[in-house]
N, C-alpha and C. Protein backbone atom coordinates (compact mmCIF):
# COMPACT_ATOMS: atom_id res chain seq x y z
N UNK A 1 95.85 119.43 124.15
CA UNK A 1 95.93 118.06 124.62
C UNK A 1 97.04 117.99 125.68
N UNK A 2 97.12 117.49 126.52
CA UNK A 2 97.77 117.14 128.23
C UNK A 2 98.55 115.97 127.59
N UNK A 3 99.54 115.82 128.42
CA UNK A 3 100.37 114.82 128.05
C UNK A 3 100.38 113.37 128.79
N UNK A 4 99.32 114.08 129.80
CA UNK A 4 98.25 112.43 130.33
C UNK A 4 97.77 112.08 129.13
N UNK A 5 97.21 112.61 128.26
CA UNK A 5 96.09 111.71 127.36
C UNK A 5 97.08 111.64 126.24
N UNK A 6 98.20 112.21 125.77
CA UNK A 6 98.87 111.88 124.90
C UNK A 6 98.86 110.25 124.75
N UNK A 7 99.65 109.92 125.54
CA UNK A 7 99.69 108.21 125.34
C UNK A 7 98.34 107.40 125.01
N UNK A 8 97.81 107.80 125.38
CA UNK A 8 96.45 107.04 125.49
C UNK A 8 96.02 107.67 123.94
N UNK A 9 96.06 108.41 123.55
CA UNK A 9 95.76 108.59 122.03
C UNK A 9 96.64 108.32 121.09
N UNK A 10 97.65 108.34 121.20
CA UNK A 10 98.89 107.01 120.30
C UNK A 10 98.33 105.85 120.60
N UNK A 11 97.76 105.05 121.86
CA UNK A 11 97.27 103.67 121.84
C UNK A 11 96.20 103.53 120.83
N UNK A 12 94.93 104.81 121.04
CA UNK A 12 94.07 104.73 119.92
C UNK A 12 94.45 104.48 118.77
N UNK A 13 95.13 105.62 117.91
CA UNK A 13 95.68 105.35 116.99
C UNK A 13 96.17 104.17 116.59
N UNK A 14 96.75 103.33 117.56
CA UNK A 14 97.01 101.82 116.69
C UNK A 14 96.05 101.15 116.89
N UNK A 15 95.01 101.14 117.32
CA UNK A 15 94.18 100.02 117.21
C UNK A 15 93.41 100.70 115.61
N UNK A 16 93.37 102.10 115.71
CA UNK A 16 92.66 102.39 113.66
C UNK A 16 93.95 101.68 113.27
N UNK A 17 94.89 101.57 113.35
CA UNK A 17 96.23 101.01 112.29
C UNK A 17 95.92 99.70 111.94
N UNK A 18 95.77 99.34 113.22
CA UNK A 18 95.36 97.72 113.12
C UNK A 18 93.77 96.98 112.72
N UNK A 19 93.13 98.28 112.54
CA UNK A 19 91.38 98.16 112.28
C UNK A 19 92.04 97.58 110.62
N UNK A 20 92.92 98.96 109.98
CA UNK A 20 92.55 98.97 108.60
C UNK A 20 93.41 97.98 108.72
N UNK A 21 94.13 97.62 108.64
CA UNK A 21 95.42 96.53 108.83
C UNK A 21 94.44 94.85 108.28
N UNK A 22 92.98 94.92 109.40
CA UNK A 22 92.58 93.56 109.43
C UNK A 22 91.46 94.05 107.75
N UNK A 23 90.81 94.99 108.02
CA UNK A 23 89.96 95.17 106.92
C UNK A 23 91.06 95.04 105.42
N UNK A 24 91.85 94.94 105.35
CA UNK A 24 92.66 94.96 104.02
C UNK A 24 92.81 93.44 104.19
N UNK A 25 92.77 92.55 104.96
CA UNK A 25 92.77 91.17 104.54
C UNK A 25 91.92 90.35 104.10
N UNK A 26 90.55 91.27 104.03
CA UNK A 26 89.31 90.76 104.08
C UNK A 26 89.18 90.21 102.10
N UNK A 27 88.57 89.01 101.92
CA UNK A 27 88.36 88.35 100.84
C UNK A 27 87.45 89.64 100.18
N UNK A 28 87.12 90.41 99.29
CA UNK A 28 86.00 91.32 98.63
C UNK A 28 85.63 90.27 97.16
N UNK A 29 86.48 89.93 96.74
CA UNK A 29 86.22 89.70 95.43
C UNK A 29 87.82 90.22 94.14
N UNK A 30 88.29 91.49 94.64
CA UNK A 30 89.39 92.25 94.23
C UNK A 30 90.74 91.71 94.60
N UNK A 31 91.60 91.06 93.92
CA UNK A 31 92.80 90.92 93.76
C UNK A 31 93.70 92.02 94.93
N UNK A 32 93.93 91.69 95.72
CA UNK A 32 95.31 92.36 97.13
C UNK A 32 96.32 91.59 97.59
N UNK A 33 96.94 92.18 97.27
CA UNK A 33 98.07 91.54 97.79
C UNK A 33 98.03 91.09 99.34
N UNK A 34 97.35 92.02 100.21
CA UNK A 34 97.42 92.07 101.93
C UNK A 34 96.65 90.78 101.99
N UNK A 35 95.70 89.91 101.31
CA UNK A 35 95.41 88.92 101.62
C UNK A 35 96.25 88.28 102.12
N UNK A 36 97.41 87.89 101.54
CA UNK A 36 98.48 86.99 101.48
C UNK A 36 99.40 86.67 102.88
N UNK A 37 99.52 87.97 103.46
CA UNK A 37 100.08 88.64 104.59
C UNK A 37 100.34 87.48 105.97
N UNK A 38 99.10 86.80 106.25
CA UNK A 38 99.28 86.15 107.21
C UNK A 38 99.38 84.24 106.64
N UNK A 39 99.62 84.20 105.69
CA UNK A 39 99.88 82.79 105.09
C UNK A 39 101.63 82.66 105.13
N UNK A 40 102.24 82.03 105.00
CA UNK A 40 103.40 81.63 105.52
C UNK A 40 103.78 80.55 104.86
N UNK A 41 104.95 80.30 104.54
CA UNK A 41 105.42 78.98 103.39
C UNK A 41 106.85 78.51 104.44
N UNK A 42 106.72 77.06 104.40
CA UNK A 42 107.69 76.40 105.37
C UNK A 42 109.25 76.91 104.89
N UNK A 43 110.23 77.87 104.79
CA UNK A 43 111.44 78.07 104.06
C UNK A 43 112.65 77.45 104.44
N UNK A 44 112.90 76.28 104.39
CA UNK A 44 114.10 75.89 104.99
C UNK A 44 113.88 75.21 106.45
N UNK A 45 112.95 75.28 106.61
CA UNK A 45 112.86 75.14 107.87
C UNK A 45 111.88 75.91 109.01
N UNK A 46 112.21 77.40 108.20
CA UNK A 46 111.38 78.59 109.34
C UNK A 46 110.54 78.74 108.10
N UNK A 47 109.24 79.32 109.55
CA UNK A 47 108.06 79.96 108.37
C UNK A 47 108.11 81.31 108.28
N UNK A 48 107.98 81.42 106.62
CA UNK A 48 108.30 83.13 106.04
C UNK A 48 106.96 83.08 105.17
N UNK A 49 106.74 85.00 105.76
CA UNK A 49 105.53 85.15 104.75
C UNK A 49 105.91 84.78 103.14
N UNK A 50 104.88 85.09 102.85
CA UNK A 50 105.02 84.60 101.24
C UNK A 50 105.53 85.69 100.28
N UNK A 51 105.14 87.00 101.05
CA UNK A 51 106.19 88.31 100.11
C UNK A 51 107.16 88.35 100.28
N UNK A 52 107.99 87.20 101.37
CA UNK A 52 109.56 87.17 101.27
C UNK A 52 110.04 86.87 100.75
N UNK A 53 109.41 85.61 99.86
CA UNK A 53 110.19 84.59 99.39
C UNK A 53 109.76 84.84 97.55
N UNK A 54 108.90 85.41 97.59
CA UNK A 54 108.31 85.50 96.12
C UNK A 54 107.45 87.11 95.55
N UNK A 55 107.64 87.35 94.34
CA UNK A 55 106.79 88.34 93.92
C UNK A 55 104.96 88.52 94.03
N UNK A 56 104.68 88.91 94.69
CA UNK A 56 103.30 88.52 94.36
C UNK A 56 102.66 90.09 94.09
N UNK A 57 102.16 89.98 93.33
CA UNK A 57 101.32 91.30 92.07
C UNK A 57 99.98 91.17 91.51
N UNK A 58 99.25 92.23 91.03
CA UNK A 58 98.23 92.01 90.84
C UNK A 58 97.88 92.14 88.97
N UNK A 59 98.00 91.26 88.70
CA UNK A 59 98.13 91.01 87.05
C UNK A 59 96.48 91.58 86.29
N UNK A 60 95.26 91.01 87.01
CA UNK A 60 94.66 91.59 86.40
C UNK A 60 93.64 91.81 88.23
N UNK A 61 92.46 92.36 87.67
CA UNK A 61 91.53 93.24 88.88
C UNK A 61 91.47 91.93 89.85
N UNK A 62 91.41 90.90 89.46
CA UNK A 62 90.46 89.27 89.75
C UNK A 62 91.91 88.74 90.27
N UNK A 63 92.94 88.64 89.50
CA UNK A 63 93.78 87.93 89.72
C UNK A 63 95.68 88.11 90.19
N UNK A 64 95.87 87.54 91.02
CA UNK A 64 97.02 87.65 91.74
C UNK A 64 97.93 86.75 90.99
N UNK A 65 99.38 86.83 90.94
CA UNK A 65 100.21 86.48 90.72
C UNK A 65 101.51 85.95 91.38
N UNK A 66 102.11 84.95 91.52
CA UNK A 66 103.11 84.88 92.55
C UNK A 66 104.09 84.25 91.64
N UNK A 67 105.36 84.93 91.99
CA UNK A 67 106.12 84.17 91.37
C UNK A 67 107.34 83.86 92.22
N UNK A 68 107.42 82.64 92.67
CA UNK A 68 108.77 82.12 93.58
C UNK A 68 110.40 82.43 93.11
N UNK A 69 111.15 83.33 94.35
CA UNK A 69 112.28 83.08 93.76
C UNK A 69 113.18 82.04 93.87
N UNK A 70 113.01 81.02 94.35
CA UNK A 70 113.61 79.68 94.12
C UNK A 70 111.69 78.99 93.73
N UNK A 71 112.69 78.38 93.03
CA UNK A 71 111.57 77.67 92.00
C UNK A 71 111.09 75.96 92.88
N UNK A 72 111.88 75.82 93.70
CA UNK A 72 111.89 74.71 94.13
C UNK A 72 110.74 75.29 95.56
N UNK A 73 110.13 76.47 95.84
CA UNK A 73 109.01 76.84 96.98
C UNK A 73 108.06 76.34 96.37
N UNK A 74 107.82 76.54 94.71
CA UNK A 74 106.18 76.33 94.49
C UNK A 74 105.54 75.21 95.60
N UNK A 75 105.68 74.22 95.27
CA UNK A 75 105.11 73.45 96.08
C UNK A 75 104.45 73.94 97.22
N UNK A 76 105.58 74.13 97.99
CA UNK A 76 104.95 74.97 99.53
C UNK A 76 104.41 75.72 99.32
N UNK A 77 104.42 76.24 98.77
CA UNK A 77 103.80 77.99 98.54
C UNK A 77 102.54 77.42 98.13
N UNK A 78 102.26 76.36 97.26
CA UNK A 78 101.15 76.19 96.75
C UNK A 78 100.19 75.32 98.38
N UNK A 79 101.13 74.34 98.51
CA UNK A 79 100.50 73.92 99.90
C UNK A 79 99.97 75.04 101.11
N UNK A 80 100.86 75.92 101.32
CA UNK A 80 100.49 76.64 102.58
C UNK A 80 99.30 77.49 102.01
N UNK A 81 99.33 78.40 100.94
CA UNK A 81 98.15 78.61 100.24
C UNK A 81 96.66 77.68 100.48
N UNK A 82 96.47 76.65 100.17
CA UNK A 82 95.68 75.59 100.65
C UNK A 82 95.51 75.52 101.57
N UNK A 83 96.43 75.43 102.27
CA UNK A 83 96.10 75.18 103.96
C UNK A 83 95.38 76.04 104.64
N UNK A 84 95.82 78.14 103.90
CA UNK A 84 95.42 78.85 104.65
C UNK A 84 93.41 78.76 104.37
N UNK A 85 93.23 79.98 105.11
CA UNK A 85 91.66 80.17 105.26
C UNK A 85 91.52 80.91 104.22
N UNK A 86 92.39 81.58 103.15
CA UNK A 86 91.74 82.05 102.06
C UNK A 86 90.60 81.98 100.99
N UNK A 87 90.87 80.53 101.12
CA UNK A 87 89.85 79.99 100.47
C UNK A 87 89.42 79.82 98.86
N UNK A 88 91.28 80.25 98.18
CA UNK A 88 90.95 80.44 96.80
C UNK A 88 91.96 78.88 96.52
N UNK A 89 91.78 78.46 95.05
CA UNK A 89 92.30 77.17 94.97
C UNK A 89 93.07 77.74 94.15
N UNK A 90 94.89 77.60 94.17
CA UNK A 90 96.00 78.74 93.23
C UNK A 90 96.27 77.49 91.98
N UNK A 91 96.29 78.16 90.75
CA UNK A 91 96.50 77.10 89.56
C UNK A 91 98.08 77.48 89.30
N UNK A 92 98.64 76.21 89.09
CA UNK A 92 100.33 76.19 89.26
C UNK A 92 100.89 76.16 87.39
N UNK A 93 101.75 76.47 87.27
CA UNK A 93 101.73 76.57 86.03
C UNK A 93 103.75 75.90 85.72
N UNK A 94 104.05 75.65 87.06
CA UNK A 94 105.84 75.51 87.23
C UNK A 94 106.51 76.92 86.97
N UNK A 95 106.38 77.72 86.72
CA UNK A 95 107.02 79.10 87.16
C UNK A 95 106.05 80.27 87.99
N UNK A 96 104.63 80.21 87.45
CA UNK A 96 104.34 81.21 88.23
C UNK A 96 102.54 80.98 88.86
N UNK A 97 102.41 81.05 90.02
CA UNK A 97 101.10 80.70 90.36
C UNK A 97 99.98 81.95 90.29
N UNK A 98 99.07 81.47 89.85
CA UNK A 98 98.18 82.33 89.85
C UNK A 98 96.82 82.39 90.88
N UNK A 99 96.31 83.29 91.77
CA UNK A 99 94.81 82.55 92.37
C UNK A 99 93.51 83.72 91.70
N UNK A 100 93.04 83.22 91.42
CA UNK A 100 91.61 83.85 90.57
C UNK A 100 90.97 84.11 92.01
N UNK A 101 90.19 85.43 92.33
CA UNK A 101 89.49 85.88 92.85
C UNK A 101 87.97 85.75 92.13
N UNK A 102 87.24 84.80 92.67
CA UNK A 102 85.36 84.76 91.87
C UNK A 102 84.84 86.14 92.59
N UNK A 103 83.72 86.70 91.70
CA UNK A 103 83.16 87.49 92.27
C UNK A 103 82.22 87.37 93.40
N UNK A 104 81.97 88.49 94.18
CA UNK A 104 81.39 87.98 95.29
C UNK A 104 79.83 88.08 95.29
N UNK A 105 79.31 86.82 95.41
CA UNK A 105 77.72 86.37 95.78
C UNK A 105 77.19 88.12 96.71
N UNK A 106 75.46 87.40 96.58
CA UNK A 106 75.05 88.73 97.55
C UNK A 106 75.23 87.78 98.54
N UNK A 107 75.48 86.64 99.01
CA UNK A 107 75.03 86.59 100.34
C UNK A 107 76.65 86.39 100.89
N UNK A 108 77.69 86.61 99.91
CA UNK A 108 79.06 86.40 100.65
C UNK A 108 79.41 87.84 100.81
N UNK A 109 78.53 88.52 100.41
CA UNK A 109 78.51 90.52 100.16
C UNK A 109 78.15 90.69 101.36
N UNK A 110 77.18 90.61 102.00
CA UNK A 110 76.64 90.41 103.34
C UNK A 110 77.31 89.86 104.13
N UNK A 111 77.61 88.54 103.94
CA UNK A 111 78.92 88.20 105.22
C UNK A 111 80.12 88.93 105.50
N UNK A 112 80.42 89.35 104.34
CA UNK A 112 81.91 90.65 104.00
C UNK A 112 81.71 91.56 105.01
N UNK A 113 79.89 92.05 104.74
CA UNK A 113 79.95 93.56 105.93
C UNK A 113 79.82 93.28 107.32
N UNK A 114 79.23 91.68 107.08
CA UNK A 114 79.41 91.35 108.99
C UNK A 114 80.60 91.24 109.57
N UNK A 115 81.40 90.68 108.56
CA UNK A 115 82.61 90.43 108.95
C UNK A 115 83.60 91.93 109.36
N UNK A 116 83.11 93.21 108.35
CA UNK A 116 84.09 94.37 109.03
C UNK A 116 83.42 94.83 109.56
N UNK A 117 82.38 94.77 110.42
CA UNK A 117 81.53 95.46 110.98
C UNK A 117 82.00 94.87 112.47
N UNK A 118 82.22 93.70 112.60
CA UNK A 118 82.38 92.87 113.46
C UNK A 118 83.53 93.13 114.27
N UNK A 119 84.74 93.20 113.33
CA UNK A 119 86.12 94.01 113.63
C UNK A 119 85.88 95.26 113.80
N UNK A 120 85.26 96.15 113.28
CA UNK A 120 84.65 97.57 113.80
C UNK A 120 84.16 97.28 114.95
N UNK A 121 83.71 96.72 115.52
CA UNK A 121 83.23 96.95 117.38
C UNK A 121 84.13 96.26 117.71
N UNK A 122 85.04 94.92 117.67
CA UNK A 122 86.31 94.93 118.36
C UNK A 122 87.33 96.17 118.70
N UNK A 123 87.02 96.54 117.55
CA UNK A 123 87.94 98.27 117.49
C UNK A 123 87.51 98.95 118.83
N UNK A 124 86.17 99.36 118.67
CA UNK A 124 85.56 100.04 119.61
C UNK A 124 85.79 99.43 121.01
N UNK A 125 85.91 98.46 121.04
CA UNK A 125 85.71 98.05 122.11
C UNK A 125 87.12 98.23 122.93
N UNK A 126 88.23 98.08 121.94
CA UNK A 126 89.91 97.89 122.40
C UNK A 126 90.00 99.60 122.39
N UNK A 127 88.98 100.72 121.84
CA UNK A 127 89.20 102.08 122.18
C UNK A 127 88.83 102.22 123.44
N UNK A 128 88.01 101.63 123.91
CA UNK A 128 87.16 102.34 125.34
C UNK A 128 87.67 101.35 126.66
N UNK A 129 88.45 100.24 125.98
CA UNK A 129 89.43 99.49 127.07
C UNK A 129 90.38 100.77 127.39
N UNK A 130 91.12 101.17 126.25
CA UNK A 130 92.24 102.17 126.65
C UNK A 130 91.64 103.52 127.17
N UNK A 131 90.62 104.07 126.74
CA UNK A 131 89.92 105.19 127.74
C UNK A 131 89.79 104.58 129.45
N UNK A 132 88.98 103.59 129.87
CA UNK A 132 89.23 102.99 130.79
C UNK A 132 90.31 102.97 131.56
N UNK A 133 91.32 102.09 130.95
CA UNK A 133 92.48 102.60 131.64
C UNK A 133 93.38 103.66 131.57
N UNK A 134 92.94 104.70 130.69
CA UNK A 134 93.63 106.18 131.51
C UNK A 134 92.58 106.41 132.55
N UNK A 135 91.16 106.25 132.37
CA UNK A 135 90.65 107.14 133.65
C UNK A 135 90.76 106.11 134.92
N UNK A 136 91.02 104.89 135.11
CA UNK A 136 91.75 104.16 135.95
C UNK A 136 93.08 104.83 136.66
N UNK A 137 93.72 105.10 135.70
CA UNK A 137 95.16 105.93 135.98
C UNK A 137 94.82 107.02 136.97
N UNK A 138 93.97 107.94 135.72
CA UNK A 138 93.64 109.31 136.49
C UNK A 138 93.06 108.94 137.90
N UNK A 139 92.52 108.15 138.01
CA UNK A 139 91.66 108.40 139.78
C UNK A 139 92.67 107.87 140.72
N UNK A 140 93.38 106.85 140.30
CA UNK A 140 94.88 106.52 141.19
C UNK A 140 95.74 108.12 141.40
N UNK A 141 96.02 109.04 140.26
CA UNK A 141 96.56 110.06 141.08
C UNK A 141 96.08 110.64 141.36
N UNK A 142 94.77 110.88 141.56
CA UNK A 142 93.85 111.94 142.03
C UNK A 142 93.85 111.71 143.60
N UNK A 143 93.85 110.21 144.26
CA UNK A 143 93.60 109.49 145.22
C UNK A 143 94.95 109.97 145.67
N UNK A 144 96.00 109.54 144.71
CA UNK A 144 97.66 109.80 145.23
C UNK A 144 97.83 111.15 145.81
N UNK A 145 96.91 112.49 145.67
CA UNK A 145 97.36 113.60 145.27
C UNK A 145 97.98 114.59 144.56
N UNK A 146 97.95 113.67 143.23
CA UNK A 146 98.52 114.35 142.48
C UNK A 146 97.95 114.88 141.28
N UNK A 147 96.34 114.61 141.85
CA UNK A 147 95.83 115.77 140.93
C UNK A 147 94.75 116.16 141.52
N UNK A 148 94.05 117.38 141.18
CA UNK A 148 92.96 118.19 141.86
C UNK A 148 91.42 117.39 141.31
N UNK A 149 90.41 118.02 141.95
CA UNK A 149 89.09 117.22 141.81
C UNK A 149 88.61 117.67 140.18
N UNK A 150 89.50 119.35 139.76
CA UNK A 150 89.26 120.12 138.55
C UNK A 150 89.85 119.10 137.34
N UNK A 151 91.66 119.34 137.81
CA UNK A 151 91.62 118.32 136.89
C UNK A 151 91.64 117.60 136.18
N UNK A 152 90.74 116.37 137.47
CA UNK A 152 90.22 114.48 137.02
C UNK A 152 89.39 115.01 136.24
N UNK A 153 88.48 116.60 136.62
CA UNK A 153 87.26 116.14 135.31
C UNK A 153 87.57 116.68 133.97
N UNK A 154 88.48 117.64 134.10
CA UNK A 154 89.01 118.02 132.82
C UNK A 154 89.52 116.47 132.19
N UNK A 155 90.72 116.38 132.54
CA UNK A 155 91.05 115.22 132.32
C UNK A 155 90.27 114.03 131.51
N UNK A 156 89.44 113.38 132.60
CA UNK A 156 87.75 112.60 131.93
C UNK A 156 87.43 113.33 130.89
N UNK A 157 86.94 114.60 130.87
CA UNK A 157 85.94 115.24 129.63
C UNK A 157 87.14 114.95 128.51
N UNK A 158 88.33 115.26 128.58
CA UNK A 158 89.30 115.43 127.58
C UNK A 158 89.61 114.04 126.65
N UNK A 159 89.48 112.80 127.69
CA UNK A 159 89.48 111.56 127.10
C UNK A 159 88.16 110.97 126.45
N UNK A 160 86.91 111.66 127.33
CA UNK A 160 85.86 111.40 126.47
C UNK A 160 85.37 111.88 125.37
N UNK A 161 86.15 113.25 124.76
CA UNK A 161 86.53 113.53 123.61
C UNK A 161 87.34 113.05 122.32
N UNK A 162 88.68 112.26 122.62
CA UNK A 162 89.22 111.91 122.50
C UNK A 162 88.75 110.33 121.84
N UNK A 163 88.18 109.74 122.96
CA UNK A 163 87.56 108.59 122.44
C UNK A 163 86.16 108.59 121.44
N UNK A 164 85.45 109.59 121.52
CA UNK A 164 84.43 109.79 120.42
C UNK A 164 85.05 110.36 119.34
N UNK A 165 86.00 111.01 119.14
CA UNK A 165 86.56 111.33 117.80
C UNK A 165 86.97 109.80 117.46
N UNK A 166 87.82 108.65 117.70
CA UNK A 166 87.93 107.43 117.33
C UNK A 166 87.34 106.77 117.23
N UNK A 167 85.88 106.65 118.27
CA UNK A 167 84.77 105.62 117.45
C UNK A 167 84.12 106.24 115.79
N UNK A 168 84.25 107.61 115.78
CA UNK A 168 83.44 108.09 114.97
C UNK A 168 84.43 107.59 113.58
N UNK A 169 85.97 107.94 113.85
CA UNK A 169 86.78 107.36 112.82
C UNK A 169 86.67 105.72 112.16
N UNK A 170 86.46 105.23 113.36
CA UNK A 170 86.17 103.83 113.23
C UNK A 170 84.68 103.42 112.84
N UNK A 171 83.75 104.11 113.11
CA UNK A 171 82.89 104.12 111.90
C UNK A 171 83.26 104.15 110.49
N UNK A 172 83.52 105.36 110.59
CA UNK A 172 83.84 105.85 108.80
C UNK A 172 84.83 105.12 108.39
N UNK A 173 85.95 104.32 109.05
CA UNK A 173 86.28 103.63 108.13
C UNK A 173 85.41 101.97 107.88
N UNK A 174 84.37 101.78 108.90
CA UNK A 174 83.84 100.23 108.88
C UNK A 174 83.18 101.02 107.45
């Protein structure tokens, strides 16, 4: 590997980081903590995720657990919960909240795979943006002189390698 395409395959690499990143937020039915991740509770003033401010664990397969360390968040915690798009309703108990995960319908089973399938070609798509712009790059120095007609195509073939090993990853993980 050339240290032209180096960069450009660290860019790949975070967009799989960020593939599995979004697929771990996804509702299945199974108790995760990563649901939680982008919900946020008003703290004082600033908004903090909710694993800052509180324990949250997975007590049984179905069900999550949160437990505030100031006791005076429930509220919020229970509000911003609500507010978010999760979509589970959390039962408050004054020390520790719980949200029940229902199992998932066939037809919310089906929306599940549209839904990572969906983020799987965003993936793809933010891979072959960044192939793009290395071979953008490459023909600017080729034009500059600073590289031979050999090679841009080495070069090209090397990134179009490069990028089919990552869609194929990004399959296997959709």
């Amino acid at each position: 590997m050339s240290a032209e395409t180096k960069t450009y395959e660290d860019k790949m690499t975070g967009v799989i980081n960020h593939l599995v990143k979004e697929h771990a937020t996804i509702r299945a039915g199974r108790a995760n903590p990563a649901i939680l991740d982008k919900v946020t509770v008003d703290y004082y003033g600033t908004p903090t995720p909710i694993n800052q401010v509180a324990a949250v664990s997975v007590a049984e397969a179905r069900v999550l657990t949160i437990s505030p360390w100031d006791a005076s968040l429930m509220h919020a915690i229970e509000k911003a919960i609500l507010t978010s798009d999760i979509g589970i309703n959390p039962t408050n108990d004054g020390r520790v909240m719980r949200l029940v995960f229902p199992a998932p319908t066939e037809e919310r089973r089906k929306q599940l795979t549209k839904e990572a399938m969906h983020m799987g070609e965003e993936a793809k798509i933010a891979v072959r943006n960044v192939r793009r712009d290395a071979l953008d790059k490459f023909k600017a120095k080729k034009k500059a002189g600073e590289l031979t007609e050999d090679d841009l195509k080495n070069l090209e073939n090397e990134m179009q390698k490069i990028t089919d090993k990552f869609v194929k990853e990004i399959d296997k993980t959709c």
